[in-house]
PDB file of N, CA and C in Angstrom:
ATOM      1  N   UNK A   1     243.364  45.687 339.756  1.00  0.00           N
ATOM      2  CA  UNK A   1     242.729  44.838 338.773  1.00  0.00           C
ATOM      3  C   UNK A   1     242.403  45.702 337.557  1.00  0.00           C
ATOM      4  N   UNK A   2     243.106  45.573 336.706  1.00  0.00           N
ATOM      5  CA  UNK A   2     242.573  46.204 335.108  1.00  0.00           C
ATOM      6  C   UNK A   2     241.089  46.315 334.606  1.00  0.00           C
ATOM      7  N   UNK A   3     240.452  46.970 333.995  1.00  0.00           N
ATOM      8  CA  UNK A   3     239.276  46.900 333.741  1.00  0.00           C
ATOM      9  C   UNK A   3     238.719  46.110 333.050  1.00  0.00           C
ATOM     10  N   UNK A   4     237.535  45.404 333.094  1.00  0.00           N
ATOM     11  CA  UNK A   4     237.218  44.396 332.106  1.00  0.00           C
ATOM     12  C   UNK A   4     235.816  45.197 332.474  1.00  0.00           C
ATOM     13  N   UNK A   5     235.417  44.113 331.099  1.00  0.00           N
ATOM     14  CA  UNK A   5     233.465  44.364 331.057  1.00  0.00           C
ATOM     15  C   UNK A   5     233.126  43.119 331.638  1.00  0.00           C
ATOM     16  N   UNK A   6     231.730  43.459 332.734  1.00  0.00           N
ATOM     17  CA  UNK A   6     231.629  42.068 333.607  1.00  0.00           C
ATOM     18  C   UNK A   6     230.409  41.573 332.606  1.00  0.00           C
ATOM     19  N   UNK A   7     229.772  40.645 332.084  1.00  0.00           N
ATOM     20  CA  UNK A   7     228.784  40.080 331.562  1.00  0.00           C
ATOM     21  C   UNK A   7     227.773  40.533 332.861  1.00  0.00           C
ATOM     22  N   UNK A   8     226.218  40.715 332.579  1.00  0.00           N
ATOM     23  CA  UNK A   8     224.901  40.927 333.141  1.00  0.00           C
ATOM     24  C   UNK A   8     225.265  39.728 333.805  1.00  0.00           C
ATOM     25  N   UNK A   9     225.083  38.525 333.187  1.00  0.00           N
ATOM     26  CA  UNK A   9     224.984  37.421 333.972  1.00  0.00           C
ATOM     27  C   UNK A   9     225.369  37.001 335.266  1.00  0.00           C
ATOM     28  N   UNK A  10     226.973  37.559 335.327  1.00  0.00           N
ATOM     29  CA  UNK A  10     227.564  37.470 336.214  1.00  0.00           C
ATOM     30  C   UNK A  10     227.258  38.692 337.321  1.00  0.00           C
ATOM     31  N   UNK A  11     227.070  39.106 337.052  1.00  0.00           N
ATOM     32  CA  UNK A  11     226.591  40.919 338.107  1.00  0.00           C
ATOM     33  C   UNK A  11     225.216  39.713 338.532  1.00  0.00           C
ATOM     34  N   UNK A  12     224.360  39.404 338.015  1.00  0.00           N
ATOM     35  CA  UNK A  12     222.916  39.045 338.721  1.00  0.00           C
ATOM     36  C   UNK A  12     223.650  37.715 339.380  1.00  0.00           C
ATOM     37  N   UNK A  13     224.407  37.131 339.175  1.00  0.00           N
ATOM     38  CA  UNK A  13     224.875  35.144 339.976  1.00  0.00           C
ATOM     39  C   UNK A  13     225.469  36.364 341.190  1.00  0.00           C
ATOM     40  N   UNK A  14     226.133  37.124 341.180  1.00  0.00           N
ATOM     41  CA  UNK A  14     226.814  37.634 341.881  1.00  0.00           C
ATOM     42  C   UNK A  14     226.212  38.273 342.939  1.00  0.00           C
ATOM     43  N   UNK A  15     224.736  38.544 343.114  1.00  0.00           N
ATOM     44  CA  UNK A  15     224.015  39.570 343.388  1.00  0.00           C
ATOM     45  C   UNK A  15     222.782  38.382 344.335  1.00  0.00           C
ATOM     46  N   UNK A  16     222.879  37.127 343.392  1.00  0.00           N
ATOM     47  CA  UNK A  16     222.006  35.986 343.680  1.00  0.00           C
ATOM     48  C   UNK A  16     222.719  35.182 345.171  1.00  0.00           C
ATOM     49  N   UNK A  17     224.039  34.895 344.441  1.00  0.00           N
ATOM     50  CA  UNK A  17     224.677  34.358 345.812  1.00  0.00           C
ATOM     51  C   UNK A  17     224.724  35.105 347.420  1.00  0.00           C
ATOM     52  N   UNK A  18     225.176  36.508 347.032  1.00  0.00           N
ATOM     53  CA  UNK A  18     225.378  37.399 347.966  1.00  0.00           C
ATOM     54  C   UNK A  18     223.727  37.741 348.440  1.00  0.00           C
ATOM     55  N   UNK A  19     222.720  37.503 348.056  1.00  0.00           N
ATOM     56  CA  UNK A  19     221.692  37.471 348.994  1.00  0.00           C
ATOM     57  C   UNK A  19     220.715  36.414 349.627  1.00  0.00           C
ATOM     58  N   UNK A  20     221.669  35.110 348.841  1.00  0.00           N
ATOM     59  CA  UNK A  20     220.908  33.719 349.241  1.00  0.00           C
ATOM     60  C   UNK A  20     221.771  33.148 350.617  1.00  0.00           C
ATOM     61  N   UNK A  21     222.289  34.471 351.176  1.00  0.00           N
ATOM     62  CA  UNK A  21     223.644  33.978 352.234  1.00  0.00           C
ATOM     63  C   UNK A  21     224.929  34.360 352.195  1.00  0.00           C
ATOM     64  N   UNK A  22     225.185  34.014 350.834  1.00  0.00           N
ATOM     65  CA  UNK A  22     227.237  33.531 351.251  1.00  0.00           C
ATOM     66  C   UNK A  22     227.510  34.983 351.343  1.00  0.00           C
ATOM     67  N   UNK A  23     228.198  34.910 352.283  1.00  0.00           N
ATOM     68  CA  UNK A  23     229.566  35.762 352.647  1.00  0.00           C
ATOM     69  C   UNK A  23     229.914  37.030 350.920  1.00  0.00           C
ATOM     70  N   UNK A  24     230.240  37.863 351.299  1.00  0.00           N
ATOM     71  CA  UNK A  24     230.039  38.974 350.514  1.00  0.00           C
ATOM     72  C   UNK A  24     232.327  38.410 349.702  1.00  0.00           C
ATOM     73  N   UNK A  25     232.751  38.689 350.511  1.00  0.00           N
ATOM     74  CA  UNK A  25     234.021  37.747 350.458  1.00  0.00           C
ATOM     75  C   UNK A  25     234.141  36.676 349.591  1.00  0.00           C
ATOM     76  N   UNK A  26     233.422  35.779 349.960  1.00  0.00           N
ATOM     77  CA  UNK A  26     233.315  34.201 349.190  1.00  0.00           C
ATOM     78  C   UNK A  26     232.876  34.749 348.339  1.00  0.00           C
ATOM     79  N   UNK A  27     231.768  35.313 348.002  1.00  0.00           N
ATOM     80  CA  UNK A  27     231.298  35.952 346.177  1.00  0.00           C
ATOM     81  C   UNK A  27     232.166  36.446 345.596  1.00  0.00           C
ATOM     82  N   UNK A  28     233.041  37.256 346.007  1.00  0.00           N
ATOM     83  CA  UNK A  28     234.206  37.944 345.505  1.00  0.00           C
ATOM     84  C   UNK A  28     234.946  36.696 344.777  1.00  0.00           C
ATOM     85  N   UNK A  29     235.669  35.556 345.490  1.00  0.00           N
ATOM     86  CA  UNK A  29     236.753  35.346 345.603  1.00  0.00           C
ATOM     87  C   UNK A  29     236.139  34.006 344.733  1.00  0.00           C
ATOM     88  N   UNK A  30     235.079  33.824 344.487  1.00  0.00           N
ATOM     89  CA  UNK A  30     234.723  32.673 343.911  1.00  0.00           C
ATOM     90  C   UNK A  30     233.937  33.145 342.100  1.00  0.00           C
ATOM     91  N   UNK A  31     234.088  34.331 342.235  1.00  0.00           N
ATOM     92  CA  UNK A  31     233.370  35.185 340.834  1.00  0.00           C
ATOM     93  C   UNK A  31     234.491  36.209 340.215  1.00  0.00           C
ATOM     94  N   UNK A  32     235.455  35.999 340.743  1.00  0.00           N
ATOM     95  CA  UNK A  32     236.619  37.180 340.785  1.00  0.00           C
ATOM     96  C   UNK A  32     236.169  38.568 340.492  1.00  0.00           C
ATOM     97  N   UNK A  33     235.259  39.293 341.639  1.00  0.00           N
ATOM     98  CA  UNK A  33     235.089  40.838 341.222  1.00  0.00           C
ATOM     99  C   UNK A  33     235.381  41.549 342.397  1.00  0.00           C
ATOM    100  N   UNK A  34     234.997  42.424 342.612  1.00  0.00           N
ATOM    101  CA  UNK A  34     235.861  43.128 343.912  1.00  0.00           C
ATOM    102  C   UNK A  34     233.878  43.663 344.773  1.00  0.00           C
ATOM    103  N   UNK A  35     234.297  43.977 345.765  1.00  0.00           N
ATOM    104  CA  UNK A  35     233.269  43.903 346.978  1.00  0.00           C
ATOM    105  C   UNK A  35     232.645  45.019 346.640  1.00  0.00           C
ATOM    106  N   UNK A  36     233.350  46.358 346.307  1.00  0.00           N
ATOM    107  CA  UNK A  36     232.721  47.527 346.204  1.00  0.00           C
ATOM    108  C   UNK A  36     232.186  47.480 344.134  1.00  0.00           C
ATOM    109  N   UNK A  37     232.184  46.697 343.048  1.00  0.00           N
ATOM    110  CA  UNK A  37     231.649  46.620 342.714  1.00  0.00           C
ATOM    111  C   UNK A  37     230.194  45.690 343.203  1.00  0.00           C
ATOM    112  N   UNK A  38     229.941  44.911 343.916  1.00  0.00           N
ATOM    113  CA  UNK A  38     229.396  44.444 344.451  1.00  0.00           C
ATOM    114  C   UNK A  38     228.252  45.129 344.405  1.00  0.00           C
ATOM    115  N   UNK A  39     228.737  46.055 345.677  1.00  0.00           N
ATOM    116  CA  UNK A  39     228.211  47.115 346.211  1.00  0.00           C
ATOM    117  C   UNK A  39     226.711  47.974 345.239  1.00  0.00           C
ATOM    118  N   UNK A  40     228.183  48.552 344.039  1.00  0.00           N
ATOM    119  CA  UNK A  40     227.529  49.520 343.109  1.00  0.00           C
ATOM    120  C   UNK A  40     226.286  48.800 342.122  1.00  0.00           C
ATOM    121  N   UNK A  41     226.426  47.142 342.156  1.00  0.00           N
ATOM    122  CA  UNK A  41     225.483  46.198 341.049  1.00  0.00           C
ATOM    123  C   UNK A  41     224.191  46.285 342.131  1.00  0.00           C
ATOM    124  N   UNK A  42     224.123  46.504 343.060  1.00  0.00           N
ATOM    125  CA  UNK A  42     223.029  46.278 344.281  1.00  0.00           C
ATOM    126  C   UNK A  42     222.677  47.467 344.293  1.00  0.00           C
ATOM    127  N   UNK A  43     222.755  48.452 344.487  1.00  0.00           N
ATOM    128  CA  UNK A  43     222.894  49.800 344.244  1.00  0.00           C
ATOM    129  C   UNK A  43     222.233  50.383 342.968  1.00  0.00           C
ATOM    130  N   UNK A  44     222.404  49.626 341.718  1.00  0.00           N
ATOM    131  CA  UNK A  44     221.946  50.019 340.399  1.00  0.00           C
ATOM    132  C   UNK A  44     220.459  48.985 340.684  1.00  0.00           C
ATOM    133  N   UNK A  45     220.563  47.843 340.901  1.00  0.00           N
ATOM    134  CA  UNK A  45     219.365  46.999 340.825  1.00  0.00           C
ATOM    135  C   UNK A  45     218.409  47.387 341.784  1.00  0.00           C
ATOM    136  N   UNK A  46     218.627  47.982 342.962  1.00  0.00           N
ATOM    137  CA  UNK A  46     217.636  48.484 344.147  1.00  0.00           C
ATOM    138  C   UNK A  46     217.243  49.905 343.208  1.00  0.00           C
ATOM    139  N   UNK A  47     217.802  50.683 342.644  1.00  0.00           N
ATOM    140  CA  UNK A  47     217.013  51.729 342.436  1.00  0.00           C
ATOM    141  C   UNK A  47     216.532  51.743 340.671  1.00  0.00           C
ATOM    142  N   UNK A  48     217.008  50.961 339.827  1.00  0.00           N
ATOM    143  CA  UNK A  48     216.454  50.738 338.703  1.00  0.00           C
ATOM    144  C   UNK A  48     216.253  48.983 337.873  1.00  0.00           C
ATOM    145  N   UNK A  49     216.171  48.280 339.032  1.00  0.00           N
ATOM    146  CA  UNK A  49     215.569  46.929 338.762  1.00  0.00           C
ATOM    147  C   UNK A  49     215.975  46.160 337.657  1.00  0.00           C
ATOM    148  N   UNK A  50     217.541  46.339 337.478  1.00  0.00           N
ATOM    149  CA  UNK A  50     218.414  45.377 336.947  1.00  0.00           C
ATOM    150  C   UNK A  50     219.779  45.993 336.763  1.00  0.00           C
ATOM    151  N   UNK A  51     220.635  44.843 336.710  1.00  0.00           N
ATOM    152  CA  UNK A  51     222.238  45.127 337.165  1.00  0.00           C
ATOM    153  C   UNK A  51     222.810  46.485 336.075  1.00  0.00           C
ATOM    154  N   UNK A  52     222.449  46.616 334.993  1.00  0.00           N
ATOM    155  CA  UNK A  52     223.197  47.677 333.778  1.00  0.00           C
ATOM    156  C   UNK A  52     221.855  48.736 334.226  1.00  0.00           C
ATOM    157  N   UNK A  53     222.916  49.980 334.274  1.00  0.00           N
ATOM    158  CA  UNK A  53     221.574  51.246 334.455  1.00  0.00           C
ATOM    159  C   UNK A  53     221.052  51.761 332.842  1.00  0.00           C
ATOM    160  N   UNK A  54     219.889  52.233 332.796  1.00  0.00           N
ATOM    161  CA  UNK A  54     219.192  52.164 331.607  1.00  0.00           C
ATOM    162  C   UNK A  54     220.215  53.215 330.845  1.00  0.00           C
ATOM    163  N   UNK A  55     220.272  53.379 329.078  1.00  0.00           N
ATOM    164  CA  UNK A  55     220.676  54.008 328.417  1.00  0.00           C
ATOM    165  C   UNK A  55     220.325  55.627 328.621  1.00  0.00           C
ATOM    166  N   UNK A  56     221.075  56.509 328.957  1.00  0.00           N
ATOM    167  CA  UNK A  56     220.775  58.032 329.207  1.00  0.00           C
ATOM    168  C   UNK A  56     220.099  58.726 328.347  1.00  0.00           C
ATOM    169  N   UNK A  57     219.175  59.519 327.817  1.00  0.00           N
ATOM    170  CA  UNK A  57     218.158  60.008 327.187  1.00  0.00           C
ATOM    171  C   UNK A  57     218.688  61.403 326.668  1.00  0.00           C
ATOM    172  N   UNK A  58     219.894  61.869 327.617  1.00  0.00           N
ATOM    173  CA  UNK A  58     220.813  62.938 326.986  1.00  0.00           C
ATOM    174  C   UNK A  58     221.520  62.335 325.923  1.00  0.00           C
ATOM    175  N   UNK A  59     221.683  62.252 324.700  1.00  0.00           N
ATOM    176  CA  UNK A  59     222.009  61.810 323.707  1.00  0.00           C
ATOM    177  C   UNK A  59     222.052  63.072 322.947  1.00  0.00           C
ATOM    178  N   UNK A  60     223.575  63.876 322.710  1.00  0.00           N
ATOM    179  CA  UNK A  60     223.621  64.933 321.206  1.00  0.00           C
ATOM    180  C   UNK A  60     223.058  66.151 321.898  1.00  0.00           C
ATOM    181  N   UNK A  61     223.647  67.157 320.976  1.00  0.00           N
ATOM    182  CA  UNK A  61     223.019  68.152 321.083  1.00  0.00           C
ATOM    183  C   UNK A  61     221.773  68.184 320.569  1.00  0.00           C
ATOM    184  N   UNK A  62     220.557  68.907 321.053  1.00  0.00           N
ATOM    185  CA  UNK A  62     219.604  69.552 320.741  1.00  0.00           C
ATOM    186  C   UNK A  62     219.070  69.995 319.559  1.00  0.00           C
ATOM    187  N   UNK A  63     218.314  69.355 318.379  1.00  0.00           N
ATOM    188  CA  UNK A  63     218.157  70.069 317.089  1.00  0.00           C
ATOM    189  C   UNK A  63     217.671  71.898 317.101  1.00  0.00           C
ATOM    190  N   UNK A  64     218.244  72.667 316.382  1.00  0.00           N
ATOM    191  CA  UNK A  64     217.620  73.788 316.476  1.00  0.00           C
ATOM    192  C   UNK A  64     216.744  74.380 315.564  1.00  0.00           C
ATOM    193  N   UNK A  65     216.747  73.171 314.679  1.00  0.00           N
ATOM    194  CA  UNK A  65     215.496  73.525 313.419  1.00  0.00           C
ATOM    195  C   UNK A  65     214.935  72.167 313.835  1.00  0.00           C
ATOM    196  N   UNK A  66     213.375  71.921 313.885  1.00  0.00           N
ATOM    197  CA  UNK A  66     212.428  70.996 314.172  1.00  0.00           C
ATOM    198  C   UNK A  66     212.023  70.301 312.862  1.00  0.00           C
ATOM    199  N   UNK A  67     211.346  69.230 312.803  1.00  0.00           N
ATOM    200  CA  UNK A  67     210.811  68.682 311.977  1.00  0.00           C
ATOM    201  C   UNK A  67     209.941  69.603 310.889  1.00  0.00           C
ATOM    202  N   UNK A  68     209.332  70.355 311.652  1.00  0.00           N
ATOM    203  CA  UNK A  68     208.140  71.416 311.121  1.00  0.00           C
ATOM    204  C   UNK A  68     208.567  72.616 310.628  1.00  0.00           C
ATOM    205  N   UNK A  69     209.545  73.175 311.229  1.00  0.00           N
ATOM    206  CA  UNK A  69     210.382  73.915 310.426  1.00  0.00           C
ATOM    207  C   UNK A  69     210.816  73.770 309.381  1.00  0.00           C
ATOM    208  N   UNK A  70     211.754  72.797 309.203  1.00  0.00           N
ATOM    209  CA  UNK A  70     212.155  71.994 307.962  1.00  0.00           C
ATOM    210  C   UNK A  70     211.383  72.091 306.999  1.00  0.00           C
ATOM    211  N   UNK A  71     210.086  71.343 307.241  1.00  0.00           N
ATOM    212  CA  UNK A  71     208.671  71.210 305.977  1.00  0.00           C
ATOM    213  C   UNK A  71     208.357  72.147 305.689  1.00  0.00           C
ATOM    214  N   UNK A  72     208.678  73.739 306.686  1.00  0.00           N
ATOM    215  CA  UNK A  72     208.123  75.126 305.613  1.00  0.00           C
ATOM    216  C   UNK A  72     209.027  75.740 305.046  1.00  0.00           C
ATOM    217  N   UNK A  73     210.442  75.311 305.929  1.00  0.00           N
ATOM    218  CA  UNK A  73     211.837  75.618 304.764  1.00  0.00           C
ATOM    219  C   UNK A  73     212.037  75.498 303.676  1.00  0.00           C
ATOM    220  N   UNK A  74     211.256  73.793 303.406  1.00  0.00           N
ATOM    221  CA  UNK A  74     211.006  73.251 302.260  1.00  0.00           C
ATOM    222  C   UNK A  74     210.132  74.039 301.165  1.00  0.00           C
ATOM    223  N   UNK A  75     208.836  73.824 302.047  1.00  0.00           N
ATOM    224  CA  UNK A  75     207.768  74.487 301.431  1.00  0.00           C
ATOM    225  C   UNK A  75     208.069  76.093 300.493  1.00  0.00           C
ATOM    226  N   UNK A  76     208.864  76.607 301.559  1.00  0.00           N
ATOM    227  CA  UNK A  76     209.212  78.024 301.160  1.00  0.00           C
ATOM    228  C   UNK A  76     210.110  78.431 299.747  1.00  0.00           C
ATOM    229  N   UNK A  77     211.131  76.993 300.004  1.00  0.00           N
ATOM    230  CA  UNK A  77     211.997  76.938 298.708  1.00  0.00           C
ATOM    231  C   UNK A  77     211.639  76.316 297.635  1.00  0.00           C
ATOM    232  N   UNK A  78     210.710  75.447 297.606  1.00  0.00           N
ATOM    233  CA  UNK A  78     209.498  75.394 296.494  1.00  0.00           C
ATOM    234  C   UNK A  78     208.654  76.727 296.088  1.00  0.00           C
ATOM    235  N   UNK A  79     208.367  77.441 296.558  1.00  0.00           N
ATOM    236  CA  UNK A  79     207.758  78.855 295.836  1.00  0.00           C
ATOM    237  C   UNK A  79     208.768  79.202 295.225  1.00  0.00           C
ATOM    238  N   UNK A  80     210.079  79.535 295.860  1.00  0.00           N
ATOM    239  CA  UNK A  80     210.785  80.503 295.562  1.00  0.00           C
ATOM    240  C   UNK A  80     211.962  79.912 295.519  1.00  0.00           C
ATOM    241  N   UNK A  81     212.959  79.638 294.909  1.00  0.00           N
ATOM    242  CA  UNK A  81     214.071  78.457 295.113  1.00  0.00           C
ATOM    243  C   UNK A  81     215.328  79.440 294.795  1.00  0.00           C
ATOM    244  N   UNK A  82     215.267  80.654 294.737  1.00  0.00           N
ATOM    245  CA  UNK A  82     216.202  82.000 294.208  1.00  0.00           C
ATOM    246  C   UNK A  82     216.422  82.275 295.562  1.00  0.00           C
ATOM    247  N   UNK A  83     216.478  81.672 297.185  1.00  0.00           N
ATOM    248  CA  UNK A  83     216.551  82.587 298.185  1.00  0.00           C
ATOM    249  C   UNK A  83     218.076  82.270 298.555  1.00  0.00           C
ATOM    250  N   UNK A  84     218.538  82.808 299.231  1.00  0.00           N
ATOM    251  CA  UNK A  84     219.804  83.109 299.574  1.00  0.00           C
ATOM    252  C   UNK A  84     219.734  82.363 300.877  1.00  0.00           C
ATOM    253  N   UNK A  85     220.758  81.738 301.521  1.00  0.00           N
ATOM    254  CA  UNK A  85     221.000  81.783 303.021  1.00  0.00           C
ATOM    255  C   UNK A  85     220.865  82.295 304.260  1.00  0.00           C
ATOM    256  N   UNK A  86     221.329  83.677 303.995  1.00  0.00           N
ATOM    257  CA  UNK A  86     221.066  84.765 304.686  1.00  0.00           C
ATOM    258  C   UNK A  86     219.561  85.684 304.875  1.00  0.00           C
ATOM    259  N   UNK A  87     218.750  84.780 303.541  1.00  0.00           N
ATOM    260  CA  UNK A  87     217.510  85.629 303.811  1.00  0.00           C
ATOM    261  C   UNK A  87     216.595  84.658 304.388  1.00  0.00           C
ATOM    262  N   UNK A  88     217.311  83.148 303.993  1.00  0.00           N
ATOM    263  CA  UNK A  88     216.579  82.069 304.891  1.00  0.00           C
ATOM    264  C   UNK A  88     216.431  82.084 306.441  1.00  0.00           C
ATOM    265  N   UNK A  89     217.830  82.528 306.432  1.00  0.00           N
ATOM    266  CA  UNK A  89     218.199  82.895 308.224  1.00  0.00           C
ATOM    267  C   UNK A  89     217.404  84.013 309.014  1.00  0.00           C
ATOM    268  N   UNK A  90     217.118  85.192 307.932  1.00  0.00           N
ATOM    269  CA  UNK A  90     216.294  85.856 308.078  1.00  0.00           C
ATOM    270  C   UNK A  90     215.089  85.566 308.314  1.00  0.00           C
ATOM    271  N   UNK A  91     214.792  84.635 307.494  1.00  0.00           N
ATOM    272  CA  UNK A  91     212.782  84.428 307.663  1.00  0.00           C
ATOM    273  C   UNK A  91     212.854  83.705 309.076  1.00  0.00           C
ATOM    274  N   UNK A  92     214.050  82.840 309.151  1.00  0.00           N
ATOM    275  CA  UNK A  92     213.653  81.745 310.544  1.00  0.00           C
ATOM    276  C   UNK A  92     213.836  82.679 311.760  1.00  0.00           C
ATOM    277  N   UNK A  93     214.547  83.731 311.816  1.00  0.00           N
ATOM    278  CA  UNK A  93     214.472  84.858 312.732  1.00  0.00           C
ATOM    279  C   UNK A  93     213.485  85.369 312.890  1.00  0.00           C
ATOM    280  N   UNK A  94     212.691  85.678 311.976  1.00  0.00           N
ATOM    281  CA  UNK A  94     211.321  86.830 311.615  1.00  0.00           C
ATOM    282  C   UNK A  94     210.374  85.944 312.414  1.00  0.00           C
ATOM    283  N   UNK A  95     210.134  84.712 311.546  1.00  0.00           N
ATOM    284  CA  UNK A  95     209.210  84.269 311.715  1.00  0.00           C
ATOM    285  C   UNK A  95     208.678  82.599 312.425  1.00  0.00           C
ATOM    286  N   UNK A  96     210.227  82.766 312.974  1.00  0.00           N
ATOM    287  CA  UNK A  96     209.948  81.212 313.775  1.00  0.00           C
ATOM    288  C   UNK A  96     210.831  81.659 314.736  1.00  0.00           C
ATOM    289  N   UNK A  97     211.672  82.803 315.204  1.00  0.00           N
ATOM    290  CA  UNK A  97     212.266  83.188 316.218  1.00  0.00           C
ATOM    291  C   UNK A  97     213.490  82.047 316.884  1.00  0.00           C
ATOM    292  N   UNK A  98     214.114  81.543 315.412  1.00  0.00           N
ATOM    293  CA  UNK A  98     215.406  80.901 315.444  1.00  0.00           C
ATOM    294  C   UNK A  98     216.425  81.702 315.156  1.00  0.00           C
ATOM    295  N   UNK A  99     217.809  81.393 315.833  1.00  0.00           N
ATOM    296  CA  UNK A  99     218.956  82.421 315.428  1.00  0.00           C
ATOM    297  C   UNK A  99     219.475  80.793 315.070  1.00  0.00           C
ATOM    298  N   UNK A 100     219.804  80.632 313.784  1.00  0.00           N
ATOM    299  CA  UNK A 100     220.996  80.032 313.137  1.00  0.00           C
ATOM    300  C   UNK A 100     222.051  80.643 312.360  1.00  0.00           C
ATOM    301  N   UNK A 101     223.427  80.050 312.386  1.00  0.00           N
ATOM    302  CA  UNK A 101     223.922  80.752 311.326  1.00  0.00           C
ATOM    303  C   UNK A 101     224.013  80.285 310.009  1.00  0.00           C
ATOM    304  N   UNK A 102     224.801  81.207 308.998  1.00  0.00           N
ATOM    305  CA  UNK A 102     224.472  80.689 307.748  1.00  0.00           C
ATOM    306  C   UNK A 102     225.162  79.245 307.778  1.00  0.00           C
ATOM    307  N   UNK A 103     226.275  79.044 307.965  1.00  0.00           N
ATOM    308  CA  UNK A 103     227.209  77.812 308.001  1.00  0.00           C
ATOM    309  C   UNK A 103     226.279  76.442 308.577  1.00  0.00           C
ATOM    310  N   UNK A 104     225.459  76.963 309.222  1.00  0.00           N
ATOM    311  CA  UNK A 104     224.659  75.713 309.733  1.00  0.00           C
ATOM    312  C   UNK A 104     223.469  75.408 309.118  1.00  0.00           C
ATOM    313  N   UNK A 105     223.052  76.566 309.097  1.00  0.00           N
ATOM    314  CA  UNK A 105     221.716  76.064 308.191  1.00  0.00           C
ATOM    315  C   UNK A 105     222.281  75.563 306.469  1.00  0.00           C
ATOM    316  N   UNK A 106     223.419  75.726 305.861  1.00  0.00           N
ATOM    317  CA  UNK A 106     223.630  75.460 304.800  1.00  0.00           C
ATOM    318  C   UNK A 106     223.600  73.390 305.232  1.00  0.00           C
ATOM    319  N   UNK A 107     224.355  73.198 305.899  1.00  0.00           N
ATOM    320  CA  UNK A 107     224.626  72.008 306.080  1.00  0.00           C
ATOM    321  C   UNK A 107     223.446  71.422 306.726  1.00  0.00           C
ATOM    322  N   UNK A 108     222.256  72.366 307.542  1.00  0.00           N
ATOM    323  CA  UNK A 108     220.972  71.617 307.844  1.00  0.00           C
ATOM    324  C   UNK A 108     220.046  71.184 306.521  1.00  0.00           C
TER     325      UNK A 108
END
């Protein structure tokens, strides 16, 4: 069977029938999905209390300059707006104990 996207709806009718009784089979064959998805929608709803598992929180890499950083980056290039890249990279080494390189912090 090719992949399709099943609608929520149908994962919970599917999930509804198969525990109000009918035959795990008859749900199949009357919802057209296969048994071992079945399986995995019961499986997601017993351990996180609905058929789609929640959105993952790992999202992207990791920022390596913070919000607060930023604002004294800022701050810093308001005193002094003559600084170089490399001496920026420098201060965030010195004094916030970041290793960026220049290529990145130009584009941060």
């Amino acid at each position: 069977m090719p992949y399709r996207r099943i609608s929520n709806d149908l994962k919970e009718c599917a999930l509804r029938l198969w525990n109000s009784g009918w035959e795990l089979e008859d749900v199949c064959a009357a919802l057209g999905v296969l048994p071992r998805s079945c399986y995995h929608w019961q499986s997601i709803m017993e351990r996180d209390g609905a058929v789609e598992r929640p959105p993952s929180p790992l999202r992207g890499r990791a920022r390596t300059t913070t919000r607060a950083v930023l604002n004294a980056m800022e701050d810093l290039l308001m005193e002094d707006s003559d600084l170089f890249l490399d001496e920026l990279s420098t201060w965030l080494a010195v004094g916030h104990d970041i290793t960026i390189s220049i290529s990145a912090l130009g584009r941060t």
